[in-house]
Protein backbone atom coordinates (compact mmCIF):
# COMPACT_ATOMS: atom_id res chain seq x y z
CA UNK A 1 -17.33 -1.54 2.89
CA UNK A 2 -13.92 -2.63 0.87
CA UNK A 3 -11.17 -3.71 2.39
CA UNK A 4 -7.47 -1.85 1.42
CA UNK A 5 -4.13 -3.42 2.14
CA UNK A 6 -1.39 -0.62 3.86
CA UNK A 7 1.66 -1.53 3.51
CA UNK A 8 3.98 0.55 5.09
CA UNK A 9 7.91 1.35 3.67
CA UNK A 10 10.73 2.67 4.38
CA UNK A 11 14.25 1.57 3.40
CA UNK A 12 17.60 0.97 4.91
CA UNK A 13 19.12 4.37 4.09
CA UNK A 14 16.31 6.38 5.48
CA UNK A 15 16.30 4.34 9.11
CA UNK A 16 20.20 5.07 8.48
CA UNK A 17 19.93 8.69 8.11
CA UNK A 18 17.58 9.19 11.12
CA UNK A 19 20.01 6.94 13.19
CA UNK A 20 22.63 9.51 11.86
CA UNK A 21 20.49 12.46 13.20
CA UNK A 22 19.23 11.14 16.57
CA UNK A 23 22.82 9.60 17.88
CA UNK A 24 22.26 9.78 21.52
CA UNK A 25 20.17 6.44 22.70
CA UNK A 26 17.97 8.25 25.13
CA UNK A 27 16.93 10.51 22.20
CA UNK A 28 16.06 7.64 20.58
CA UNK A 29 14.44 5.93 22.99
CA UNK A 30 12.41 8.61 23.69
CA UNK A 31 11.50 9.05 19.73
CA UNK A 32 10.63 5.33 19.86
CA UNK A 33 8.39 5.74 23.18
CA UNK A 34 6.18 8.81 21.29
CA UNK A 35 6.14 6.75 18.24
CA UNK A 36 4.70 3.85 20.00
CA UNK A 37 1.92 6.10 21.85
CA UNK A 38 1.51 7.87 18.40
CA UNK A 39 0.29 4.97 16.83
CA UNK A 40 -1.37 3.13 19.85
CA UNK A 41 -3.72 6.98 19.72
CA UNK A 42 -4.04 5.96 15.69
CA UNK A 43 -5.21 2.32 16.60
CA UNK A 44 -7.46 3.96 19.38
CA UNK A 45 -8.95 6.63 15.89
CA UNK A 46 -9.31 4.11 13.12
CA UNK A 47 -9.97 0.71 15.62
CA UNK A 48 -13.76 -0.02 13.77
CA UNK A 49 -11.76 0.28 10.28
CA UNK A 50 -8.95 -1.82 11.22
CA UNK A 51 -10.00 -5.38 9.49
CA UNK A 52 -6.72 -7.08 10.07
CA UNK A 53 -3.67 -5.18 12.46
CA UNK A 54 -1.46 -6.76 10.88
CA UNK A 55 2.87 -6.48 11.70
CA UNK A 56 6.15 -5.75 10.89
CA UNK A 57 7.89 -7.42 8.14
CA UNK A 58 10.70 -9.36 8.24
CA UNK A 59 13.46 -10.59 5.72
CA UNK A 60 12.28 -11.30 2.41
CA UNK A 61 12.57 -14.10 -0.40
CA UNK A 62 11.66 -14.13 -3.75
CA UNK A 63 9.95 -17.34 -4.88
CA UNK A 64 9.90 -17.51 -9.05
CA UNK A 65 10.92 -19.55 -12.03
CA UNK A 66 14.65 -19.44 -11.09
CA UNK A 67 13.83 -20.89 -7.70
CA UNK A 68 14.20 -19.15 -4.19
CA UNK A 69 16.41 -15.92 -3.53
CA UNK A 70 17.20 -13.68 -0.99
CA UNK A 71 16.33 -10.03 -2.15
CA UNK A 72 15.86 -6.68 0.18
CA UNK A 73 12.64 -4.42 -0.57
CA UNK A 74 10.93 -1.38 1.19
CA UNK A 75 8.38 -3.14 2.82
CA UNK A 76 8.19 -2.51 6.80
CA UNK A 77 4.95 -3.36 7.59
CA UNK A 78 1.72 -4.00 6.94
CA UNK A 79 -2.56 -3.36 7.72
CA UNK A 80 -5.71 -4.43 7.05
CA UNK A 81 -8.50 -1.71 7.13
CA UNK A 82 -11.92 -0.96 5.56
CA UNK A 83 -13.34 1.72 3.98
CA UNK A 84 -15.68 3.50 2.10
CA UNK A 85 -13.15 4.33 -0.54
CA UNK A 86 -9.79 4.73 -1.73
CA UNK A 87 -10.30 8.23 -0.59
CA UNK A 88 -11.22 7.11 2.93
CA UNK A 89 -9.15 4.86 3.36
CA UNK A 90 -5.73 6.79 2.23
CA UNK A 91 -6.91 9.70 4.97
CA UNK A 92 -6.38 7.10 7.58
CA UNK A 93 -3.14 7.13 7.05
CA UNK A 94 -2.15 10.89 6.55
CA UNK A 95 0.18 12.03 9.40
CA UNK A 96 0.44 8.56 10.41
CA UNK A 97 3.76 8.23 13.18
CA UNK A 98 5.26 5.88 10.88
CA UNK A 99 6.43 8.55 8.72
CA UNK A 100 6.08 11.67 10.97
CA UNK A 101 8.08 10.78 14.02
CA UNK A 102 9.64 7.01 13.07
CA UNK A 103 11.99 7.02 9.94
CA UNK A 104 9.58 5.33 7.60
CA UNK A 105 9.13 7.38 4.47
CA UNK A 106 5.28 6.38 3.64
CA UNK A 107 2.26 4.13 3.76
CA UNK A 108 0.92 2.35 0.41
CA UNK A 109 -3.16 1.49 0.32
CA UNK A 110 -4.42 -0.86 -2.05
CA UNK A 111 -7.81 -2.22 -2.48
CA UNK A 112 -8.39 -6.14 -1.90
CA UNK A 113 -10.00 -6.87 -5.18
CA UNK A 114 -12.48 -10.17 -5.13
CA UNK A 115 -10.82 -13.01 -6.43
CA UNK A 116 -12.08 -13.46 -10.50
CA UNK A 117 -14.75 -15.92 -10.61
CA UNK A 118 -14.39 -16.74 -6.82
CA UNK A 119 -17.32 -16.74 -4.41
CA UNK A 120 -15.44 -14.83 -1.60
């Protein structure tokens, strides 16, 4: 089995919009409590591929050349899983609640290549 990295985004103008659209806090609440169950039912699917659960993101800095800097980016979360394939492991994700009821826009999977000339 290899093991992908999903990494979930969604940026501030989307979570904007939907706070636009859904103004009344028990609406919201209410999207937030199916959301939750959505993706506990996903965890419940996918729990023997699930490597690493992984969590929300938080702030971001930028570490380089030029030293340390705030920056913003469209990472929201993140997940470990394992799969067969890219294939397999993408499907895992299709209709995922992150997207289709909270106002995250998608889900990025990446395979976790060995490290060159490492043992791991």
């Amino acid at each position: 089995m290899k093991k992908f990295m999903a990494v979930f985004t969604g940026t501030a103008s989307a979570r904007e919009k939907a706070e636009r659209e859904l103004t009344d806090e028990a609406a919201r609440n209410e999207r937030d409590r199916k959301g939750m169950e959505a993706w506990g039912k996903w965890v419940d699917t996918h729990r023997d591929s699930i490597v690493d659960m992984g969590a929300p993101l938080g702030r971001t800095k930028r570490v380089g050349r030029d030293g340390i800097s705030d920056i913003s980016n469209a990472l929201a979360a993140y997940t470990v899983v394992q799969a067969e394939s890219y294939e397999a492991a993408a499907k895992m994700f299709e209709n995922h609640p992150h997207f289709t009821i909270f106002p995250g826009e998608a889900v990025e999977v990446m395979e976790c290549l060995p490290i060159p000339g490492g043992t791991a």
